[in-house]
Protein backbone atom coordinates (compact mmCIF):
# COMPACT_ATOMS: atom_id res chain seq x y z
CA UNK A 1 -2.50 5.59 -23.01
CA UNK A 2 -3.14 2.17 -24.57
CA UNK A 3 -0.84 -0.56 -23.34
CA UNK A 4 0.91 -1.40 -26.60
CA UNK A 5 1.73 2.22 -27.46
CA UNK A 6 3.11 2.65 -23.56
CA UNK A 7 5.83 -0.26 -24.01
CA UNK A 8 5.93 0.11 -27.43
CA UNK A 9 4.69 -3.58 -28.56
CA UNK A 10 2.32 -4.42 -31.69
CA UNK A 11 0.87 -7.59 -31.01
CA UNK A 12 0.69 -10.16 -27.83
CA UNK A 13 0.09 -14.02 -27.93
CA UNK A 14 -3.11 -13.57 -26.90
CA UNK A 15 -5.77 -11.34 -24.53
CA UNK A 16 -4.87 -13.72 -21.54
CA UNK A 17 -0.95 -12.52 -22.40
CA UNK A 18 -2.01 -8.82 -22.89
CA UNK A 19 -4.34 -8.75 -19.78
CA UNK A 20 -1.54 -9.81 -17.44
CA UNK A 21 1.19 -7.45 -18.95
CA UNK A 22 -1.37 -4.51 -18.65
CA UNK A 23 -1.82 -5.87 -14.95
CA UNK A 24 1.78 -5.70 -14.35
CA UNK A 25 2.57 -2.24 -16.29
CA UNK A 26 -0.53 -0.72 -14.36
CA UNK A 27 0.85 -2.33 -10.87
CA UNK A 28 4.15 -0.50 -11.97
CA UNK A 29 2.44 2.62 -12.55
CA UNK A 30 0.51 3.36 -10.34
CA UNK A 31 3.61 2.31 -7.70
CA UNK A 32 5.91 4.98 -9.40
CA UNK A 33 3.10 7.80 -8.73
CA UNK A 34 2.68 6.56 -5.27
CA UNK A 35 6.49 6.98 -4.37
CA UNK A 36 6.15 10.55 -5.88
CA UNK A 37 2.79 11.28 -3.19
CA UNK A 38 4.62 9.78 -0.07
CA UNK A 39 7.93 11.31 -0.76
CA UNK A 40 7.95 14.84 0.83
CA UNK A 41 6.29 12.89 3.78
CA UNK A 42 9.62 10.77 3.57
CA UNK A 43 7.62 7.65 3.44
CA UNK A 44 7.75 4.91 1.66
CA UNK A 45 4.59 3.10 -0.05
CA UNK A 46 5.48 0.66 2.22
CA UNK A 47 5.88 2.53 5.44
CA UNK A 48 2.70 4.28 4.80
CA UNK A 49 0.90 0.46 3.82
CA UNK A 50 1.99 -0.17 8.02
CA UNK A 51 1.01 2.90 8.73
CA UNK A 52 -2.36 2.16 7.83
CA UNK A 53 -2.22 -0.91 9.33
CA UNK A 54 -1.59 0.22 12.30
CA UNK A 55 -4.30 3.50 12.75
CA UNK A 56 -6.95 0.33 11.54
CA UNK A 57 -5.67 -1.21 14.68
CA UNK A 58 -5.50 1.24 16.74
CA UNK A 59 -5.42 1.79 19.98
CA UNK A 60 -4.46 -1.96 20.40
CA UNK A 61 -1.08 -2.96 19.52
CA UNK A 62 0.12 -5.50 16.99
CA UNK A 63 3.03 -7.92 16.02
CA UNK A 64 5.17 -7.48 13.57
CA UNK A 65 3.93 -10.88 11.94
CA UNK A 66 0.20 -9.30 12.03
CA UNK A 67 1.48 -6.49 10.36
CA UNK A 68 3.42 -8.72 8.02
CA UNK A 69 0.06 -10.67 6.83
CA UNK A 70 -1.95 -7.84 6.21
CA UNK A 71 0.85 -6.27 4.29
CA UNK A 72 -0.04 -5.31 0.03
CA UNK A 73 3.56 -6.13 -0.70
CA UNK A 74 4.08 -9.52 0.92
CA UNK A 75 7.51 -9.24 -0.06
CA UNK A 76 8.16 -6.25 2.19
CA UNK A 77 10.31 -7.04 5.40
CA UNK A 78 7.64 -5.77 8.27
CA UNK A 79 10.51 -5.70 10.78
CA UNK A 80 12.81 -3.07 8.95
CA UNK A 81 9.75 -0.86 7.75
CA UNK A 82 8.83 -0.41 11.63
CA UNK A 83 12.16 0.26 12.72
CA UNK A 84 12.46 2.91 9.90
CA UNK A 85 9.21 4.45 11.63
CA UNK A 86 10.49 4.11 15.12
CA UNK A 87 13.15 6.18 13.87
CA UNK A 88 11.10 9.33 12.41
CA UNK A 89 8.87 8.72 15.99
CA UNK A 90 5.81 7.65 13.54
CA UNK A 91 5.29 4.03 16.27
CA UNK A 92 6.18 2.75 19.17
CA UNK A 93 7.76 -0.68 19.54
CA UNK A 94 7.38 -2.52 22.95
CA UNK A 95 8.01 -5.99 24.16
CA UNK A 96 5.01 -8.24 24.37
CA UNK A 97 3.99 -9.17 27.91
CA UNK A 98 2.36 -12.29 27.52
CA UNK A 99 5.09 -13.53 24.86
CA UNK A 100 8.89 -12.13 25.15
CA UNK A 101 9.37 -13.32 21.79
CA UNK A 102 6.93 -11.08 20.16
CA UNK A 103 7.16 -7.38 19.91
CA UNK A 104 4.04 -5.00 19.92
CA UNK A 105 3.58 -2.05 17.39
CA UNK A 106 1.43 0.63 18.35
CA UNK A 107 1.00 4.11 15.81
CA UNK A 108 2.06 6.92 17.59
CA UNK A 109 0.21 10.58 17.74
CA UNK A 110 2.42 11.52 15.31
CA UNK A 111 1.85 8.55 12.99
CA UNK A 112 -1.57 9.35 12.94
CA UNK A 113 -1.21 12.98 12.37
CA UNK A 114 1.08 12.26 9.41
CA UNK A 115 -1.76 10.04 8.14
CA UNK A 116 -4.21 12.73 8.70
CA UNK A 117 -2.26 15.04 6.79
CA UNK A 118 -1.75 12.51 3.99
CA UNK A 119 -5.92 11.05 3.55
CA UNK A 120 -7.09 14.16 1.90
CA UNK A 121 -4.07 13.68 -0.66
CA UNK A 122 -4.24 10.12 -1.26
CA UNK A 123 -8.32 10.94 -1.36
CA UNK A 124 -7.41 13.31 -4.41
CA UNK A 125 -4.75 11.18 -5.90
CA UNK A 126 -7.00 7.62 -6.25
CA UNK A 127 -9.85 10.08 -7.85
CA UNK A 128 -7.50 11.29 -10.27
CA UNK A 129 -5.75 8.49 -11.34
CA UNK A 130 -8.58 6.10 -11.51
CA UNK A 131 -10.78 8.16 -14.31
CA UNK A 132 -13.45 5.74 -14.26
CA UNK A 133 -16.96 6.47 -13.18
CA UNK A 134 -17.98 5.04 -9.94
CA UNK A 135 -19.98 2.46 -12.12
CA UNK A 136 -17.00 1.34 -13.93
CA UNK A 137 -14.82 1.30 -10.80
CA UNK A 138 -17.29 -1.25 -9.09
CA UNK A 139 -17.36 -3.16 -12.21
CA UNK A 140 -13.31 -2.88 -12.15
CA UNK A 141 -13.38 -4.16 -8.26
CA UNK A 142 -15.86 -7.25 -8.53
CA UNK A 143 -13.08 -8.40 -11.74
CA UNK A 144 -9.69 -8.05 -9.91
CA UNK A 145 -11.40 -10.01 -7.08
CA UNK A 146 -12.75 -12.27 -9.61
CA UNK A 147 -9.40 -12.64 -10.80
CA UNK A 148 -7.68 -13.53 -7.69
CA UNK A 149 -10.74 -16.29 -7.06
């Protein structure tokens, strides 16, 4: 669906105008689908952006703050999205030996099963709602980082 007929606007300013809306419609979009995958795992895209964090990490632990810079959502609070985890058993929180200030963050087995479960999913779900040839994907990549310089 063209931009214009999904918010229902005629005309923008200019490309530069349009190109940013579309970037923040599509952001939204694809978001709102996202919720919909993660939900009957009762995750969050949030929780499951840590989660992935932490199986790249894995077996060594990480801080909170680690977790916090390599975060999509940079707004996200790290700290409550791991103690929402520790709840459902999905990590493990312990206090950092070398540095009692700092806690470490380790995935548990059944954070990793739970991500196990969910690649095949999110494998089928990026396929489908990206319908772009591999070609035009790669072309689609190399502009967003363009984009961001």
């Amino acid at each position: 669906m063209k931009l214009e007929e999904a918010i229902k606007q005629k005309d923008f300013k200019n490309q530069y105008n349009k190109a940013v809306v579309n970037l923040l419609y599509t952001q939204s979009y694809l978001a709102s689908y996202q919720s919909k995958l993660f939900k009957p795992h009762d995750l969050s895209p949030e929780q499951y952006n840590v989660l992935r964090i932490l199986r790249g990490h894995h077996p060594e632990p990480i801080t909170v703050s680690s977790i916090q810079e390599r975060m999509l959502n940079k707004m996200s609070n790290a700290s409550r999205l791991v103690e929402k985890l520790k709840k459902k058993g999905l990590v493990n929180r312990k206090e950092c030996p070398s540095d009692r200030r700092q806690v470490d963050i380790t995935i548990t087995k059944k954070g990793l099963s739970v991500l196990d479960k969910l690649d095949p999913v999110v494998e089928d779900f990026n396929h489908n709602i990206i319908q772009l040839s591999d070609e035009e994907v790669e072309k689609l990549n190399f502009l967003l980082d363009k984009l961001r310089g």
